[in-house]
N, C-alpha and C. Protein backbone atom coordinates (compact mmCIF):
# COMPACT_ATOMS: atom_id res chain seq x y z
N UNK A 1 95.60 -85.12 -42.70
CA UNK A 1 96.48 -84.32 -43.52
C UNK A 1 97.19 -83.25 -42.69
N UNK A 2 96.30 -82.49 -41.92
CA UNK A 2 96.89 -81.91 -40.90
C UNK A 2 98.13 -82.13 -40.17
N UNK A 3 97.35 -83.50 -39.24
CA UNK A 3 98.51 -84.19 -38.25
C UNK A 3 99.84 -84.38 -39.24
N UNK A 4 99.68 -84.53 -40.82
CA UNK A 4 101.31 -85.16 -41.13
C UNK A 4 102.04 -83.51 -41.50
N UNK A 5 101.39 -82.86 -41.42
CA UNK A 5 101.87 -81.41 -41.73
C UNK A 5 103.07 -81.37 -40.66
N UNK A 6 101.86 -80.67 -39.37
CA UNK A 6 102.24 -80.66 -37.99
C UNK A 6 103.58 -81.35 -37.47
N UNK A 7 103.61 -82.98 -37.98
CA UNK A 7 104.51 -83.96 -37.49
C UNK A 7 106.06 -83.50 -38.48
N UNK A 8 105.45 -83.08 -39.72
CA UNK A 8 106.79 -82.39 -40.02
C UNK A 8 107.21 -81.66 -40.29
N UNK A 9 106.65 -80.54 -40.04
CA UNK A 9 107.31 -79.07 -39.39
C UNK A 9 108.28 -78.96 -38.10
N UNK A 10 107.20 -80.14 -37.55
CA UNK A 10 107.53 -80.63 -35.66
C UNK A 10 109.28 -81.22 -35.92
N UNK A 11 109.00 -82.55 -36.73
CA UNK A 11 110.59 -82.94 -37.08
C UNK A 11 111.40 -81.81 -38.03
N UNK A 12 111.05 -81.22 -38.65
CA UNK A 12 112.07 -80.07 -39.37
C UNK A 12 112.38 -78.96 -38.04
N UNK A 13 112.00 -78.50 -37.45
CA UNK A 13 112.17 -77.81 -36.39
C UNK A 13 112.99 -78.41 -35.11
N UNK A 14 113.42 -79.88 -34.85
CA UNK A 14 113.66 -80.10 -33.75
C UNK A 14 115.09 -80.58 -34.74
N UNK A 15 115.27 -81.01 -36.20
CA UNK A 15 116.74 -80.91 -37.04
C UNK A 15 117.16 -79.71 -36.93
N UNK A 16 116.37 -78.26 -37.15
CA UNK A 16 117.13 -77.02 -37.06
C UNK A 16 117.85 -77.19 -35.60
N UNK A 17 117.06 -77.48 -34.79
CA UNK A 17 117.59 -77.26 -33.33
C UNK A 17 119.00 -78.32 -32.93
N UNK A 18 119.25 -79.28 -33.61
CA UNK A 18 120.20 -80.13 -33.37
C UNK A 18 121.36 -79.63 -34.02
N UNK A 19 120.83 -78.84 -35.57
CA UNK A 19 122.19 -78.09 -36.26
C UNK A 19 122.61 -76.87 -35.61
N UNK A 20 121.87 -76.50 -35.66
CA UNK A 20 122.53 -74.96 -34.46
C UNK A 20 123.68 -74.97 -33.56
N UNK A 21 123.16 -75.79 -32.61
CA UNK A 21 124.16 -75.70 -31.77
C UNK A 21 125.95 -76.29 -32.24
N UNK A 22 125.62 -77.13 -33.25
CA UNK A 22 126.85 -77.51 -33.56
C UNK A 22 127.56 -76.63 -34.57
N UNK A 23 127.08 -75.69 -35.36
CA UNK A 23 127.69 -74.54 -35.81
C UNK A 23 128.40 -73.97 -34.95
N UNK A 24 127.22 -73.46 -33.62
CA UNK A 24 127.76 -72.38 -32.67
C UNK A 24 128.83 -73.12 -31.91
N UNK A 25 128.98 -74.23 -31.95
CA UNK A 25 130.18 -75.52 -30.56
C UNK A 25 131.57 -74.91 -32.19
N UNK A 26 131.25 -75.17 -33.38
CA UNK A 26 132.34 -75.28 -34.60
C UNK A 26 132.90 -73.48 -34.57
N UNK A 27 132.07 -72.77 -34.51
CA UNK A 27 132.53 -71.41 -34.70
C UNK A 27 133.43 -70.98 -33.03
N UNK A 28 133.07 -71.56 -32.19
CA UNK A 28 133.73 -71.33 -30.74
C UNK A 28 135.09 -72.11 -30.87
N UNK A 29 134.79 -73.30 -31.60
CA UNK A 29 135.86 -73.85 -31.96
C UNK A 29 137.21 -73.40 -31.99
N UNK A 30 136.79 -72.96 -33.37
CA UNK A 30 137.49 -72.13 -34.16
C UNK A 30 138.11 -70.46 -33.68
N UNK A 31 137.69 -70.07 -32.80
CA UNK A 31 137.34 -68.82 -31.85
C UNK A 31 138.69 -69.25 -30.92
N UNK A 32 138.79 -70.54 -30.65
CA UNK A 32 139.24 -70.81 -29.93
C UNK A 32 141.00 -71.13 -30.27
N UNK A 33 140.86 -71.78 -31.06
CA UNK A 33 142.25 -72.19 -31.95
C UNK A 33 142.76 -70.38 -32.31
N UNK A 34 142.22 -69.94 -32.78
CA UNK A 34 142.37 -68.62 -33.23
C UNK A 34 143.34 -67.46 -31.72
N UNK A 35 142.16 -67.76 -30.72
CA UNK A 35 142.95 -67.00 -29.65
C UNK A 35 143.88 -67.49 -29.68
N UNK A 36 144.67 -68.34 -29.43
CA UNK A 36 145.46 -69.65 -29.32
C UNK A 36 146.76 -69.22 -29.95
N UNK A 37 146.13 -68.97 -31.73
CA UNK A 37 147.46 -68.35 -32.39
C UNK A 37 147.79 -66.65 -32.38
N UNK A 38 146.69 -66.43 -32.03
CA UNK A 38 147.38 -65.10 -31.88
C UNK A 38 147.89 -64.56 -30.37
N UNK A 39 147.83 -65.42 -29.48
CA UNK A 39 148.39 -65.36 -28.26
C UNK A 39 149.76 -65.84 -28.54
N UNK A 40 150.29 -66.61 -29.41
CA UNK A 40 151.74 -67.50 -29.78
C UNK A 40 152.27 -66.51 -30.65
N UNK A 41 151.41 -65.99 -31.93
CA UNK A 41 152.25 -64.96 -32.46
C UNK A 41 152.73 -63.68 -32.61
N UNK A 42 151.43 -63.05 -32.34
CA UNK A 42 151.23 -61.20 -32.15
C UNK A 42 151.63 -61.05 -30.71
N UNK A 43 152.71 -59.92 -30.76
CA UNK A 43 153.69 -59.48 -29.93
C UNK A 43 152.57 -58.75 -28.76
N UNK A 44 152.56 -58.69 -27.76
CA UNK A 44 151.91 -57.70 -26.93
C UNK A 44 150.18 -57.85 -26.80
N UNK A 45 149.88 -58.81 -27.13
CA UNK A 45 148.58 -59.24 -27.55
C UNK A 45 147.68 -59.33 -26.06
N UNK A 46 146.84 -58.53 -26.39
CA UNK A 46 145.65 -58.29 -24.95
C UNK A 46 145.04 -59.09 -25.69
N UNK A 47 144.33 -60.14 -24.06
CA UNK A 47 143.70 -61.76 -23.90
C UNK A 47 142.50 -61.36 -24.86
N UNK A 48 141.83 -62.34 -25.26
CA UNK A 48 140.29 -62.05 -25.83
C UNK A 48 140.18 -60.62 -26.24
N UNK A 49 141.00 -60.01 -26.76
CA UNK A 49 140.54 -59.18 -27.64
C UNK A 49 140.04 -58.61 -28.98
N UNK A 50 140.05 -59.90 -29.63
CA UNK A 50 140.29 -59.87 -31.29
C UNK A 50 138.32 -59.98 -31.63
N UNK A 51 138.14 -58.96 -32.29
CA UNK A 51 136.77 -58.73 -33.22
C UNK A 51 137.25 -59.59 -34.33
N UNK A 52 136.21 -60.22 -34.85
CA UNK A 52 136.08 -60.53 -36.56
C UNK A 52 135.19 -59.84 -37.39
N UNK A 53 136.07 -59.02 -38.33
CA UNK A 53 135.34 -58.04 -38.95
C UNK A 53 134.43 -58.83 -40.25
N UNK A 54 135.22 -59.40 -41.02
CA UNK A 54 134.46 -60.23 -42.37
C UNK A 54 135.37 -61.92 -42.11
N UNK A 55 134.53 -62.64 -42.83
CA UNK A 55 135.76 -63.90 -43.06
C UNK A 55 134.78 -64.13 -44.13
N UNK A 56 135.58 -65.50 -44.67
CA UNK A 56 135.23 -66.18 -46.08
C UNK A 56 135.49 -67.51 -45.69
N UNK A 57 135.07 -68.15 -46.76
CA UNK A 57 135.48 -69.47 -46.73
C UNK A 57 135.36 -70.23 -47.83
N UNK A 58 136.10 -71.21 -48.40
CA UNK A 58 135.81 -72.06 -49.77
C UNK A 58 136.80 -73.35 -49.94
N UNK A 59 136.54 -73.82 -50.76
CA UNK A 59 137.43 -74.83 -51.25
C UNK A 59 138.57 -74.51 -52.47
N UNK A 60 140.00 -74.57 -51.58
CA UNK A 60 140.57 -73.99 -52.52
C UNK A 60 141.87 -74.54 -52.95
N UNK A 61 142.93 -74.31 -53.51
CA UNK A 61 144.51 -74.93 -53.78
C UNK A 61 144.95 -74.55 -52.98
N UNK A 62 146.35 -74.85 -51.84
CA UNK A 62 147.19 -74.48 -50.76
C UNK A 62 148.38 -74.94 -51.51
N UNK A 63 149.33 -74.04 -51.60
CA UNK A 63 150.97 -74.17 -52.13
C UNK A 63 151.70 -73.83 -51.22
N UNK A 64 152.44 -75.18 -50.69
CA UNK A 64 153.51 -75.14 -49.79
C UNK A 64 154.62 -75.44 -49.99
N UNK A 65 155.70 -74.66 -49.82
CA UNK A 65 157.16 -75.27 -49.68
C UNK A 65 157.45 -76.45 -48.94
N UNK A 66 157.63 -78.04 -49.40
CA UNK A 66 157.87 -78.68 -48.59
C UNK A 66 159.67 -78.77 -48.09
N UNK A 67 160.57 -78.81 -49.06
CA UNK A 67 161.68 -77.87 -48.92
C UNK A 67 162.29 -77.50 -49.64
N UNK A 68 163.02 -76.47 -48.78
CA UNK A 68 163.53 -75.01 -49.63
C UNK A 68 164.69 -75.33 -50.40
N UNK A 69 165.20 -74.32 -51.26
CA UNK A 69 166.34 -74.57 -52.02
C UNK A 69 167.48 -74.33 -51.68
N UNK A 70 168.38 -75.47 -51.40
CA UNK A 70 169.68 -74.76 -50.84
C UNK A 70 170.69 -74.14 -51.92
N UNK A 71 170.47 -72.84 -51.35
CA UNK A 71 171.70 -71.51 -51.96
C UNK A 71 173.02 -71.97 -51.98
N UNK A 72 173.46 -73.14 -51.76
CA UNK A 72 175.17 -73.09 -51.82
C UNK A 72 175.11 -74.38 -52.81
N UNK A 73 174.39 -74.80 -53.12
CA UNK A 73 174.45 -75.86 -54.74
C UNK A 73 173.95 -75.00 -55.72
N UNK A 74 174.29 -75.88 -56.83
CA UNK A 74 173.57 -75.13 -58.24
C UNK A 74 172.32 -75.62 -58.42
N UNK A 75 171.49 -77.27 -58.01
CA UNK A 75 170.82 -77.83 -58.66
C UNK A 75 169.35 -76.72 -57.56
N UNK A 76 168.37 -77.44 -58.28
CA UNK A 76 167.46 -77.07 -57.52
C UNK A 76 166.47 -77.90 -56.99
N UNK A 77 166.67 -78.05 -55.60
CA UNK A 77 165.84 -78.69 -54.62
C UNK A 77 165.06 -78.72 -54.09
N UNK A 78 164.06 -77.60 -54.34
CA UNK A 78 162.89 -76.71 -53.99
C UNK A 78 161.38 -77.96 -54.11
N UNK A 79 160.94 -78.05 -53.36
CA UNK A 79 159.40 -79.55 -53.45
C UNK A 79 158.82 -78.89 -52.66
N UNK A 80 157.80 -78.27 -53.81
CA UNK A 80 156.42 -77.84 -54.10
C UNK A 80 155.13 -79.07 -53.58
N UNK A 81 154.41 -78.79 -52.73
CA UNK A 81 152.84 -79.14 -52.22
C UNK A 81 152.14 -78.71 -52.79
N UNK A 82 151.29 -79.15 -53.38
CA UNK A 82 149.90 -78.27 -53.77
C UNK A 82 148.44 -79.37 -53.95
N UNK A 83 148.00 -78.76 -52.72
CA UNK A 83 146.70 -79.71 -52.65
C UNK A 83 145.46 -78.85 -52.51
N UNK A 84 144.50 -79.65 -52.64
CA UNK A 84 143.06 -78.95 -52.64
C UNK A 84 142.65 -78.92 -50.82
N UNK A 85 141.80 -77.91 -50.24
CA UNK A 85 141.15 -77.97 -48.91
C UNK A 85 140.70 -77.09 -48.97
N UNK A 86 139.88 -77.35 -47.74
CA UNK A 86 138.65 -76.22 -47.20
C UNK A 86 139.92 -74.87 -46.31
N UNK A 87 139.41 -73.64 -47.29
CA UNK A 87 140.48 -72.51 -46.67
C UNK A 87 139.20 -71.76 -46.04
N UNK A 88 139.79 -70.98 -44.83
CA UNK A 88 138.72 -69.96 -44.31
C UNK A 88 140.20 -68.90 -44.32
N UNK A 89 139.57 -67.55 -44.37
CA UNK A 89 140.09 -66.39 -44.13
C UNK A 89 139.37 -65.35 -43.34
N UNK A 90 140.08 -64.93 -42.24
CA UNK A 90 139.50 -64.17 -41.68
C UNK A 90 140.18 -62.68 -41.24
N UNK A 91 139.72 -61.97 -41.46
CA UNK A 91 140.12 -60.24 -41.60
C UNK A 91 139.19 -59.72 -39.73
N UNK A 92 140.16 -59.38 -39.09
CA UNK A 92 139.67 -59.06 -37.82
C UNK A 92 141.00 -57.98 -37.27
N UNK A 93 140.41 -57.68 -36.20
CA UNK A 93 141.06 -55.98 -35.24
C UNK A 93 141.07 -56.66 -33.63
N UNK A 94 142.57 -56.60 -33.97
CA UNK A 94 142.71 -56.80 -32.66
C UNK A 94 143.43 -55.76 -31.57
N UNK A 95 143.81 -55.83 -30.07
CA UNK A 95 144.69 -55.26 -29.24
C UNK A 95 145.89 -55.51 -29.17
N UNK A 96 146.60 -54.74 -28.81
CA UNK A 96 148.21 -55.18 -28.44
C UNK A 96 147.97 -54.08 -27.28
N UNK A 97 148.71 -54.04 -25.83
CA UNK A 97 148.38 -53.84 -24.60
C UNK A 97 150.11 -53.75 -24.48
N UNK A 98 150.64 -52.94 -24.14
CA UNK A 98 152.57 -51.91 -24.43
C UNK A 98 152.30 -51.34 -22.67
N UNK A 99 153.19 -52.10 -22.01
CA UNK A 99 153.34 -51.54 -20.63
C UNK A 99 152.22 -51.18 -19.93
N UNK A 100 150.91 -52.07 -19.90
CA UNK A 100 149.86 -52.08 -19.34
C UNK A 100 148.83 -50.72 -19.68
N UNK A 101 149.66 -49.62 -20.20
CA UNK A 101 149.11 -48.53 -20.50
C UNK A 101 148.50 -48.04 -21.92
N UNK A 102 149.60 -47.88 -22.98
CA UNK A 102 149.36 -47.55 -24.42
C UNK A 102 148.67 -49.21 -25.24
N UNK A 103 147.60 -48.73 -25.92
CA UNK A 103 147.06 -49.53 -26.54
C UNK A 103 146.91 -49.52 -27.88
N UNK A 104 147.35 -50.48 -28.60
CA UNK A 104 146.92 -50.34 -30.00
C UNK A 104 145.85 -50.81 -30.73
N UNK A 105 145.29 -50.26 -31.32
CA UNK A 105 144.52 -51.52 -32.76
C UNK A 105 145.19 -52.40 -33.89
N UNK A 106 144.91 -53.11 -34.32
CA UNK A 106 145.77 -53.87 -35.16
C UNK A 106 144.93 -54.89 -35.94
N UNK A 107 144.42 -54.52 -37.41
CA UNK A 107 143.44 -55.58 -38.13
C UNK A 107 144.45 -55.62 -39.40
N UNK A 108 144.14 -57.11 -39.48
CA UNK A 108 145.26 -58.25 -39.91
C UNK A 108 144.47 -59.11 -40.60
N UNK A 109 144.96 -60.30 -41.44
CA UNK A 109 144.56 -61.16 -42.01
C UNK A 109 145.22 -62.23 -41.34
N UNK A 110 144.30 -63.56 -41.60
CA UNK A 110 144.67 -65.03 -41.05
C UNK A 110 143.89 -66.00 -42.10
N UNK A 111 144.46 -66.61 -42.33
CA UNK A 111 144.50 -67.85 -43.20
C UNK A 111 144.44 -69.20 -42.54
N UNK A 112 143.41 -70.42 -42.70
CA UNK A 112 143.36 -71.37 -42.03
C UNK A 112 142.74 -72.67 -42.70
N UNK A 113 143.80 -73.58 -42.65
CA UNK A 113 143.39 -74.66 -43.47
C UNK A 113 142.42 -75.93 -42.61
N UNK A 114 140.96 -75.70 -42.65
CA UNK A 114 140.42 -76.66 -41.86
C UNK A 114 140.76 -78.22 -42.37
N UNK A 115 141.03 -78.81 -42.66
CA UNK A 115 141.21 -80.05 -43.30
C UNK A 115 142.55 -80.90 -42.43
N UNK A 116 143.37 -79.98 -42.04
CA UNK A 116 144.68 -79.87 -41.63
C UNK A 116 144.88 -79.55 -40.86
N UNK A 117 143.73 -78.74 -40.10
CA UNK A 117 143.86 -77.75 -38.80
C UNK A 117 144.79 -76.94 -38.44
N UNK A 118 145.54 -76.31 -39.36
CA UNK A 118 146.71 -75.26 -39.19
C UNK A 118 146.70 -73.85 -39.90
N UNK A 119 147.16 -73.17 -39.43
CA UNK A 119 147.24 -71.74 -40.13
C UNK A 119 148.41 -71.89 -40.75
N UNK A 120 148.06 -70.88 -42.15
CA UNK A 120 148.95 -70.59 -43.48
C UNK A 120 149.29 -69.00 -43.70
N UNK A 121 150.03 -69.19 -44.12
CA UNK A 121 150.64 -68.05 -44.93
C UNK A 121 149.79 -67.53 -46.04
N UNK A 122 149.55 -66.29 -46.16
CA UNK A 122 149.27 -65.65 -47.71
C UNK A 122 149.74 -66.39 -48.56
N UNK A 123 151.06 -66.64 -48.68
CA UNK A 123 151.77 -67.03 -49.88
C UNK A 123 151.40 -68.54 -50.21
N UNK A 124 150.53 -69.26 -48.92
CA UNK A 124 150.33 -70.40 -49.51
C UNK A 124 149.15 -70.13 -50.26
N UNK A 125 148.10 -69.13 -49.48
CA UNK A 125 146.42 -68.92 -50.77
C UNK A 125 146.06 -67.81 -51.54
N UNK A 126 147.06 -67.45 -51.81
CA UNK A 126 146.73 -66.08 -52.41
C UNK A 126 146.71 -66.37 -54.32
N UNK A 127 146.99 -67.83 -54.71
CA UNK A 127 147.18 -68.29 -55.64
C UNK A 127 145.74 -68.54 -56.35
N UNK A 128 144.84 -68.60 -55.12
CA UNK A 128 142.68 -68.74 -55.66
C UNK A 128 142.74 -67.47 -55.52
N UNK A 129 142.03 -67.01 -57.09
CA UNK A 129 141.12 -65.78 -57.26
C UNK A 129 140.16 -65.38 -56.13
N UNK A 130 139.29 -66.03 -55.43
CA UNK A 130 138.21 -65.49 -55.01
C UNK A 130 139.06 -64.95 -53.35
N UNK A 131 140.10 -65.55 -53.25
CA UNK A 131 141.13 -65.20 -52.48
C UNK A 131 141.53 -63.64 -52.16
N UNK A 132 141.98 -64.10 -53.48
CA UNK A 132 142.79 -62.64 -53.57
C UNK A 132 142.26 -61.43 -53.99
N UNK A 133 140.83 -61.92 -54.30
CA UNK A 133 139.70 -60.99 -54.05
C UNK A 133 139.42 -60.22 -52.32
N UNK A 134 139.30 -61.03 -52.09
CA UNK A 134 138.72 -60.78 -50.49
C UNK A 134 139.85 -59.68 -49.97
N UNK A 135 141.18 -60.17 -50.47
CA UNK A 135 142.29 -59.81 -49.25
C UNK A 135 142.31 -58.32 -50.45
N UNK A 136 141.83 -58.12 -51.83
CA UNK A 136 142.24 -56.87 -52.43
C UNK A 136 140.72 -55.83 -51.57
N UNK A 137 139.58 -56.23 -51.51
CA UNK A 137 138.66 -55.54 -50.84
C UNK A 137 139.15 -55.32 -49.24
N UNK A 138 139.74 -55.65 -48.38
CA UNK A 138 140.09 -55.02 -46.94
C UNK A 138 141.76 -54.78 -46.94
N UNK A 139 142.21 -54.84 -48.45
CA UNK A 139 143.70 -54.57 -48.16
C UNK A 139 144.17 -53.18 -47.92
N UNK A 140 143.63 -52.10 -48.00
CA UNK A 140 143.41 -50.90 -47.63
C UNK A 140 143.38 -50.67 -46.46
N UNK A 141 142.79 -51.17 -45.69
CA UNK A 141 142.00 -51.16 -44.31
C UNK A 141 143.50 -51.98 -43.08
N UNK A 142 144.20 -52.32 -43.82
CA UNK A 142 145.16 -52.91 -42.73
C UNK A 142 145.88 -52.28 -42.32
N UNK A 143 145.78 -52.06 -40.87
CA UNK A 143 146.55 -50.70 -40.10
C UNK A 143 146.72 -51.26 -38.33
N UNK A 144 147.72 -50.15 -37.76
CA UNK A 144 148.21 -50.24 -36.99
C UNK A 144 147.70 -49.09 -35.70
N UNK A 145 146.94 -48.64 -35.02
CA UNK A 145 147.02 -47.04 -34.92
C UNK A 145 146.90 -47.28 -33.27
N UNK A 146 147.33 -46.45 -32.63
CA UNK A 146 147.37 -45.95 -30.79
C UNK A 146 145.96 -45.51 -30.76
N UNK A 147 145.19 -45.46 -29.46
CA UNK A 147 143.93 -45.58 -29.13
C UNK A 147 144.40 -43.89 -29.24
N UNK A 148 142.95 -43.15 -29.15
CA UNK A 148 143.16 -42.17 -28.39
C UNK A 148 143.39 -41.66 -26.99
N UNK A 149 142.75 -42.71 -26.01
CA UNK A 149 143.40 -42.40 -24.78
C UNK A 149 144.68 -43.02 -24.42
N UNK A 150 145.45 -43.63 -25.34
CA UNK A 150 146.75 -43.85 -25.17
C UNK A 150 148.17 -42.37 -25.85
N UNK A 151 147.35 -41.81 -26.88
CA UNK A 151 147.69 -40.98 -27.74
C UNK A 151 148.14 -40.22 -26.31
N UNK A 152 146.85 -39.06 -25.93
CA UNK A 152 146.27 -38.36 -24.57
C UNK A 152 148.00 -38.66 -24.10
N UNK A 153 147.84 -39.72 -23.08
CA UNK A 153 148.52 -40.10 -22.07
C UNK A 153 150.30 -40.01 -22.82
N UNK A 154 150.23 -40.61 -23.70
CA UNK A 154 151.93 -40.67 -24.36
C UNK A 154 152.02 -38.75 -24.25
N UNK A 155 151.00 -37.92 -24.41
CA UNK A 155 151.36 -36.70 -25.18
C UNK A 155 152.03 -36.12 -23.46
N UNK A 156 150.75 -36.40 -22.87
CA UNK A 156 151.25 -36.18 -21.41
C UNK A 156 152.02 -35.99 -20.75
N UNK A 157 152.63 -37.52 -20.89
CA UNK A 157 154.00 -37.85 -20.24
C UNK A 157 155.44 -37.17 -20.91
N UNK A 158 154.86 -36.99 -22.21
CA UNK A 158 155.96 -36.29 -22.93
C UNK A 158 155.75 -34.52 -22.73
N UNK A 159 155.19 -34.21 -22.27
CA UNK A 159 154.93 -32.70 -21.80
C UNK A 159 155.66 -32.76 -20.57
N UNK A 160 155.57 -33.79 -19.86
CA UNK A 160 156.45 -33.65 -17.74
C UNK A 160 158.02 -32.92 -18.64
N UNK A 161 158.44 -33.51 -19.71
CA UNK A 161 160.01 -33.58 -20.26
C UNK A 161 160.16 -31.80 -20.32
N UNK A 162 159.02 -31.56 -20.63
CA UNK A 162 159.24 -29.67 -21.26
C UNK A 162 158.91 -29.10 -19.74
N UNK A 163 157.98 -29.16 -19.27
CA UNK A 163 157.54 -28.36 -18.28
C UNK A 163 157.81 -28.67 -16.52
N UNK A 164 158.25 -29.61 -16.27
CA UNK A 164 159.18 -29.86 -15.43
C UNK A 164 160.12 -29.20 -15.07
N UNK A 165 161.27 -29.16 -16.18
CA UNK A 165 162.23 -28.08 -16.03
C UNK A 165 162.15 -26.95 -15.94
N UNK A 166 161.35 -26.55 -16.85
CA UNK A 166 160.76 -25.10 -17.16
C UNK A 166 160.07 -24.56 -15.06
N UNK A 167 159.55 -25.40 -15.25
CA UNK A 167 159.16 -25.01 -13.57
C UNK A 167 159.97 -25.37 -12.55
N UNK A 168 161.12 -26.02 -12.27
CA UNK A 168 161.84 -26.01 -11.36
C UNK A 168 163.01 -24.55 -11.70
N UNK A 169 163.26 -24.49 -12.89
CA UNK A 169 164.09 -23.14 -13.10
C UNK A 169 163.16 -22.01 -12.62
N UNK A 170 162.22 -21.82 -13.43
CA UNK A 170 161.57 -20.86 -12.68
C UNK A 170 161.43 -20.45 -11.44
N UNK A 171 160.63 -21.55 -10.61
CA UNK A 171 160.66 -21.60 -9.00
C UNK A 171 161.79 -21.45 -8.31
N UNK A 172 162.75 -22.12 -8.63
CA UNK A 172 164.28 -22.35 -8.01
C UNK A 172 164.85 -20.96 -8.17
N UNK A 173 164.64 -20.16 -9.09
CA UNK A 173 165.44 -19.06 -9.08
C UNK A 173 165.06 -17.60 -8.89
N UNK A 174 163.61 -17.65 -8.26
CA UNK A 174 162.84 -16.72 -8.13
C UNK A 174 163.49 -16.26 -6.49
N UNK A 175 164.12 -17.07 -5.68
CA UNK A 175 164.35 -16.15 -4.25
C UNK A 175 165.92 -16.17 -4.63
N UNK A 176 166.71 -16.09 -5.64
CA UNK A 176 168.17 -14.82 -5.65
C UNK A 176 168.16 -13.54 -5.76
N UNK A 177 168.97 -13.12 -5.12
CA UNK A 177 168.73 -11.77 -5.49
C UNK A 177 169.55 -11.38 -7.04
N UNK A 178 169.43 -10.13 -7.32
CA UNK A 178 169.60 -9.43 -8.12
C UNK A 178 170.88 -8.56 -8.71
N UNK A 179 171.96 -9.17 -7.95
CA UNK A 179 172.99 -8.20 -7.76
C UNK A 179 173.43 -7.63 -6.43
């Protein structure tokens, strides 16, 4: 009774060990596609910098424009997509890196249709409740802001503008005379 215990704890333990790693290979994955797009889209984007603060994930509706309506007819030509897939959303803070010096933060939302392997628009998932849940709990939180030692340094450089002059007048005009 023992030994069949033993033998399958032994086999439940060596399945945990086979699933693991393929989460952690799927989440690098994904880690990976991710750098990928935000190296293609976010302007100024320092390499490997992006934290993931929360994400989600579910099965949900995706509404896509397949195409748009052309403005110079009357009729309307507009063909609507709307299919079911696995959506992940992920809410993360990333860098943007401005003349090697000033640095920003920048936490953003991303939308990603695994089924399809492509990133979406808000406007395609914001149509699932549990959606537009997620994005109303960190929609507050989406901001833009300069590090503080970039702050420092901008204030800096913008002080040479005042006190520069101020000290070459000074210095420069201290050996005239007086009349």
């Amino acid at each position: 009774m023992k030994k069949g215990i033993c033998c399958f704890l032994f086999a439940l333990l060596l399945s945990v060990q086979y699933l693991m790693p393929a989460k952690a290979a799927d989440k690098k994955e994904f880690e990976d596609v991710l750098e990928e797009q935000l190296r293609s889209t976010v302007h100024y984007y320092s390499e490997d910098s992006f934290s993931v603060i929360d994400a989600y994930g579910m099965q949900g509706q995706v509404t896509k424009i397949v195409t748009p309506d052309d403005p110079q007819t009357s009729e309307n030509e507009e063909e609507i997509e709307e299919y079911s897939s696995h959506i992940g959303i992920v809410f993360l803070e990333l860098e943007q890196k401005r003349d090697g010096l000033f640095i920003f933060k920048k936490k953003d939302f991303f939308y990603y249709d695994y089924d399809k392997n492509e990133f979406l628009t808000a406007s395609n998932v914001l149509g699932n409740e549990s959606i537009r849940d997620f994005f109303e709990l960190y929609a507050d939180d989406i901001e833009k802001n300069i590090t503080p030692f970039s702050k420092f340094l901008f204030l800096f450089f913008l002080s040479f503008i005042i006190t520069v002059p101020l000290s070459i007048m000074f210095f420069h005009n201290r050996g005239r005379s007086k009349f």
